[in-house]
Protein backbone atom coordinates (compact mmCIF):
# COMPACT_ATOMS: atom_id res chain seq x y z
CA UNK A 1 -35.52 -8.75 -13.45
CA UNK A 2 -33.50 -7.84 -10.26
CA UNK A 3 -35.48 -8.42 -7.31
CA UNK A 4 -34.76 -5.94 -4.46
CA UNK A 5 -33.64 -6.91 -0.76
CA UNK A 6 -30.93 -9.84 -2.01
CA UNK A 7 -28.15 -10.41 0.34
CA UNK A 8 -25.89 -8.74 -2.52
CA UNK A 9 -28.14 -5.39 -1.78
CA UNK A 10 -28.49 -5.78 1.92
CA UNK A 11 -24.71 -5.84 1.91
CA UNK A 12 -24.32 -2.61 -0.41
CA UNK A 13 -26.25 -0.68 1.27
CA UNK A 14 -25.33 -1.75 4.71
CA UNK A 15 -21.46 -1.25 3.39
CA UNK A 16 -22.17 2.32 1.68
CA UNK A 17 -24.03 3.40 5.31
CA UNK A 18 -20.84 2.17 7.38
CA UNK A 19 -18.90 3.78 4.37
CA UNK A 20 -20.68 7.46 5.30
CA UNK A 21 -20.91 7.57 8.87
CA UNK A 22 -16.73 6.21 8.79
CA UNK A 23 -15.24 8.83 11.50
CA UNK A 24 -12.00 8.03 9.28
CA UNK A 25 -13.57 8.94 6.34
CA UNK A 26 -15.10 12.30 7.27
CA UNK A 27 -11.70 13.18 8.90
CA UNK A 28 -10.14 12.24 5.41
CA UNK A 29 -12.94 14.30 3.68
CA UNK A 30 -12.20 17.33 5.80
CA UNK A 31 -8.32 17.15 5.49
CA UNK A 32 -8.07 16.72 2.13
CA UNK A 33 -7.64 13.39 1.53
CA UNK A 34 -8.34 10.94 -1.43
CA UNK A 35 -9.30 8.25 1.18
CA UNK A 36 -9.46 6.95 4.59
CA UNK A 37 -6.23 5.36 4.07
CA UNK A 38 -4.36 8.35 4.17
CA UNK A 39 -4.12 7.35 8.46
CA UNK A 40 -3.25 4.23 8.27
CA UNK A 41 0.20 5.47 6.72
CA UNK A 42 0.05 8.70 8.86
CA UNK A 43 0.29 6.18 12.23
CA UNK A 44 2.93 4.11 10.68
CA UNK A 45 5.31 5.94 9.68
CA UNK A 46 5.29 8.06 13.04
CA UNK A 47 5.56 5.09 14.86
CA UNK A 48 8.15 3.34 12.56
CA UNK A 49 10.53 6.36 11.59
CA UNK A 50 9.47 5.72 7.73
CA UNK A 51 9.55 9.36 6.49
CA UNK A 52 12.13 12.06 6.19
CA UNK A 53 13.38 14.49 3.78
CA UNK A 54 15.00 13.86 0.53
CA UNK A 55 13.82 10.55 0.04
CA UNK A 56 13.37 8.20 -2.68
CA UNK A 57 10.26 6.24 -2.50
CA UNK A 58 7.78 4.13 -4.44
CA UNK A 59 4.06 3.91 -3.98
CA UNK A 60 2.83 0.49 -5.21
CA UNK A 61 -0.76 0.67 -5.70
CA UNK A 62 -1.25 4.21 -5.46
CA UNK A 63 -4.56 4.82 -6.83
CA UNK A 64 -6.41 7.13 -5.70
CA UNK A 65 -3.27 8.66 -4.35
CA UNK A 66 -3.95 8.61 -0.52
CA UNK A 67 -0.76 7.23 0.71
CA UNK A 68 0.67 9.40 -2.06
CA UNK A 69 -0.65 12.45 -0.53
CA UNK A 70 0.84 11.69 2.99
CA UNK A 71 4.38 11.12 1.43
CA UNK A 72 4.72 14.25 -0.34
CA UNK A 73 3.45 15.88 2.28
CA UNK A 74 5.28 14.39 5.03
CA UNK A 75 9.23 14.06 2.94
CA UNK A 76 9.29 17.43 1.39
CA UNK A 77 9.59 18.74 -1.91
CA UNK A 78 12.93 17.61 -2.16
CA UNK A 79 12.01 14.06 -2.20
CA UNK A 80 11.64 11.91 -5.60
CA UNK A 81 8.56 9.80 -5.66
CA UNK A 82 7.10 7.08 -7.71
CA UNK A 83 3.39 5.83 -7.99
CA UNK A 84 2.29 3.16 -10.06
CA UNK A 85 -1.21 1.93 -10.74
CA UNK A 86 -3.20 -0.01 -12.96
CA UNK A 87 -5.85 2.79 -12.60
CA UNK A 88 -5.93 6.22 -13.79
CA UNK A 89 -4.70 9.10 -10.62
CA UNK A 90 -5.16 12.61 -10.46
CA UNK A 91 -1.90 14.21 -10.87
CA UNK A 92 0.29 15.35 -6.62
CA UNK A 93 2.53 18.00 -7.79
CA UNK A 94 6.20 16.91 -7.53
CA UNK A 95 5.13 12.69 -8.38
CA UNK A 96 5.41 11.25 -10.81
CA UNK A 97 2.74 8.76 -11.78
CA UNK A 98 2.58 5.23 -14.02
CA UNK A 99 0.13 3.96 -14.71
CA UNK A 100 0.45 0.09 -15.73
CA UNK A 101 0.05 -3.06 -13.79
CA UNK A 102 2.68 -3.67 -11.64
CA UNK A 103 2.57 -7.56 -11.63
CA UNK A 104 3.11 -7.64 -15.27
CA UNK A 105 6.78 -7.30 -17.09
CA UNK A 106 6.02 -4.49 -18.73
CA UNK A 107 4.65 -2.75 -16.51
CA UNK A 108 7.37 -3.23 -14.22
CA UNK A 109 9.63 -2.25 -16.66
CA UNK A 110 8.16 1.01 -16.95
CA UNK A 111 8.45 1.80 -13.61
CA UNK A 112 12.06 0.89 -13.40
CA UNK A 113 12.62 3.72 -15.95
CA UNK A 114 10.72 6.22 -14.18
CA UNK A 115 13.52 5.52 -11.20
CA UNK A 116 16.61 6.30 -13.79
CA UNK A 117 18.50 4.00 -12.19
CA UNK A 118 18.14 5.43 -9.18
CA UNK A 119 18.07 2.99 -5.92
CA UNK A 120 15.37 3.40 -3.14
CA UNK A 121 15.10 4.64 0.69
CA UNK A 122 11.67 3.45 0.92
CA UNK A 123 9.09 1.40 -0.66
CA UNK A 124 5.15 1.14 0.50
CA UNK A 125 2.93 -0.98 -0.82
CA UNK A 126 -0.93 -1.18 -0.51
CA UNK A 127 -1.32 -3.29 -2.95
CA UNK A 128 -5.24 -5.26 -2.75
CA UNK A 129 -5.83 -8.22 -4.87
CA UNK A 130 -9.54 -7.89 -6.58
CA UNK A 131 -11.74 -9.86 -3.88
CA UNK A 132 -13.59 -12.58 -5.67
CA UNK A 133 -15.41 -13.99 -1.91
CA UNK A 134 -13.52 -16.86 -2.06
CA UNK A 135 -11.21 -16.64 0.96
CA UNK A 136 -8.60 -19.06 -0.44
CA UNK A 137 -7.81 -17.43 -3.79
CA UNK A 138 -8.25 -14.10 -2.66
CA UNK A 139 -5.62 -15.35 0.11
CA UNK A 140 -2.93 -16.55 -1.84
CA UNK A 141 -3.65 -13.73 -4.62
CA UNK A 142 -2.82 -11.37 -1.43
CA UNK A 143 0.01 -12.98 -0.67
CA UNK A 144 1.38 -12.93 -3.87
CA UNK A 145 0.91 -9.35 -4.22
CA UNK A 146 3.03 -9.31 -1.06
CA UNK A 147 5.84 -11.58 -2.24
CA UNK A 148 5.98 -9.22 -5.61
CA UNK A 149 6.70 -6.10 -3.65
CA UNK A 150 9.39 -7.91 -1.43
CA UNK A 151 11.24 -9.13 -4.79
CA UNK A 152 10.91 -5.31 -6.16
CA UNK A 153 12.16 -3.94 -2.53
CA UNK A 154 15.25 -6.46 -2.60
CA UNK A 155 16.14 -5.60 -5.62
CA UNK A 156 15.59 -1.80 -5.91
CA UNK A 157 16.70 -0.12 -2.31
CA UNK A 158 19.50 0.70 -1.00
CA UNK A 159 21.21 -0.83 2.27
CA UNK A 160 18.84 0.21 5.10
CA UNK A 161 15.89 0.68 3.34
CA UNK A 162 12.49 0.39 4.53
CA UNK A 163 9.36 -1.76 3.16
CA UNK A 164 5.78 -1.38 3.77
CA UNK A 165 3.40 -3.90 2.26
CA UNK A 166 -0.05 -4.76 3.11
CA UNK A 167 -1.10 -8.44 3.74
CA UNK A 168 -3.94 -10.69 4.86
CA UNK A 169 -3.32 -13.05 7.79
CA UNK A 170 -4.09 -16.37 6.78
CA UNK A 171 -2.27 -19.22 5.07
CA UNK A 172 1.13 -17.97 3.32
CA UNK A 173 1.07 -15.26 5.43
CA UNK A 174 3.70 -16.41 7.85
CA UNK A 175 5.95 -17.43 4.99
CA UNK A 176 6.05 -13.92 3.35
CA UNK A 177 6.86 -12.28 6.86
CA UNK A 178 10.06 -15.00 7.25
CA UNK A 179 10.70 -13.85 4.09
CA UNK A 180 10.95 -10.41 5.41
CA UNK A 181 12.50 -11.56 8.13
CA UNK A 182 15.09 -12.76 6.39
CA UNK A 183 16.18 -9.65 4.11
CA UNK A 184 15.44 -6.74 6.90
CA UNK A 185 16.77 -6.18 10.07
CA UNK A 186 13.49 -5.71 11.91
CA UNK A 187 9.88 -6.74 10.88
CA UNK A 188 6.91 -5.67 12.56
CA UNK A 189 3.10 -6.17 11.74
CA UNK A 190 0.72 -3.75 12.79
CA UNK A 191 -2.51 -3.03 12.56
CA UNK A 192 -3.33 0.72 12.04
CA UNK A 193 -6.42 2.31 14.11
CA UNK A 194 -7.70 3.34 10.74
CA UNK A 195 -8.11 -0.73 9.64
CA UNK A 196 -11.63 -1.67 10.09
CA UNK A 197 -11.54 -3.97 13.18
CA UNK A 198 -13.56 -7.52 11.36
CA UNK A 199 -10.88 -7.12 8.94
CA UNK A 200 -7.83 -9.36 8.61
CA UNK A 201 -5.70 -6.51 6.87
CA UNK A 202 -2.51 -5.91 8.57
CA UNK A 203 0.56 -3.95 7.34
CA UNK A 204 4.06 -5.75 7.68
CA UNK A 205 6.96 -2.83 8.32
CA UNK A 206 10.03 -4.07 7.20
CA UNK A 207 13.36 -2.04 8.58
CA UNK A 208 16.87 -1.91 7.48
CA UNK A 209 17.51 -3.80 4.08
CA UNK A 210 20.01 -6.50 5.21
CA UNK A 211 23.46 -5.85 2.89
């Protein structure tokens, strides 16, 4: 028999009332947008120089197509773009959308088709591990997430090629940015307006593939 008022339901409801009243999330509401996270992109790549015409990018993590949304919109119709999730996505015109998991061989392998070959201006990832409350694991699962979408990056864009990948600070979060570090010109870690402020989300821009 559930019994009402348990911490788990104080926290639901207390998360779904933040969830409604979310400036970010009305704006995203009235603008079109699959989620709040549509900004968070939207202030990075003004401030970084990520988006521009004729680009060739891939969304890791797409679902439910926010940051999707904001790169079509924002490189033209004359830019080729990639989204991959292990959930289902409603179809953006002019994307074209995988859906398999990304940290698995075969999945991967069916997103390397998709590209035809093709090498890579720009790669974003907002890639979230499934949070199981247990900082630790949830911690290194993050940064692994991270480290998978460097090693796809490296391998798949061009010279001068940007990365975006959401991370966690905590432990093995310093050694994925030196990581960065050491493949891209410039790194930078901010922490979009849009982020809720008690969390320890940050994105880690990554400029200028290293040849």
């Amino acid at each position: 028999m559930a019994i009402k008022g348990t911490k788990k339901n104080k926290f639901v409801k207390a998360w779904m009332a933040e969830h409604v009243n979310d400036p970010w999330v009305k704006e995203a509401t009235r603008q079109g947008y699959r989620s709040r996270a549509a900004f968070k992109l939207i202030e990075l790549a003004a401030k970084d120089k990520l988006l521009h015409p004729g680009m060739r990018i891939v969304d890791l993590g797409a679902a439910p197509g926010s940051w999707t949304q904001v790169l079509r919109e924002r490189s033209g119709s004359s830019a080729s773009i990639v989204a991959i999730d292990l959930l289902p996505m409603a179809p953006i015109a002019g994307v074209t959308f995988v859906q398999a998991d990304f940290r698995e061989e075969e999945g991967l392998k069916k997103l390397e088709s998709a590209l035809g070959g093709h090498k890579l201006d720009l790669v974003v990832s907002d890639l979230s591990p499934n949070l199981s409350g247990v900082e630790a694991a949830d911690q290194a699962r993050s940064v692994h997430l991270g480290e998978l979408a460097l090693e796809f990056a490296t391998a798949w864009l061009q010279p001068g090629g940007d990365l975006v990948v959401k991370a966690f600070q905590g432990e093995g979060f310093m050694a994925l940015r030196r990581a960065m570090e050491e493949r891209f010109s410039k790194v930078y870690v901010r922490k979009p307006q849009a982020s809720r402020d008690r969390s320890r989300e940050v994105y880690v821009v990554a400029k200028g593939l290293k040849v």
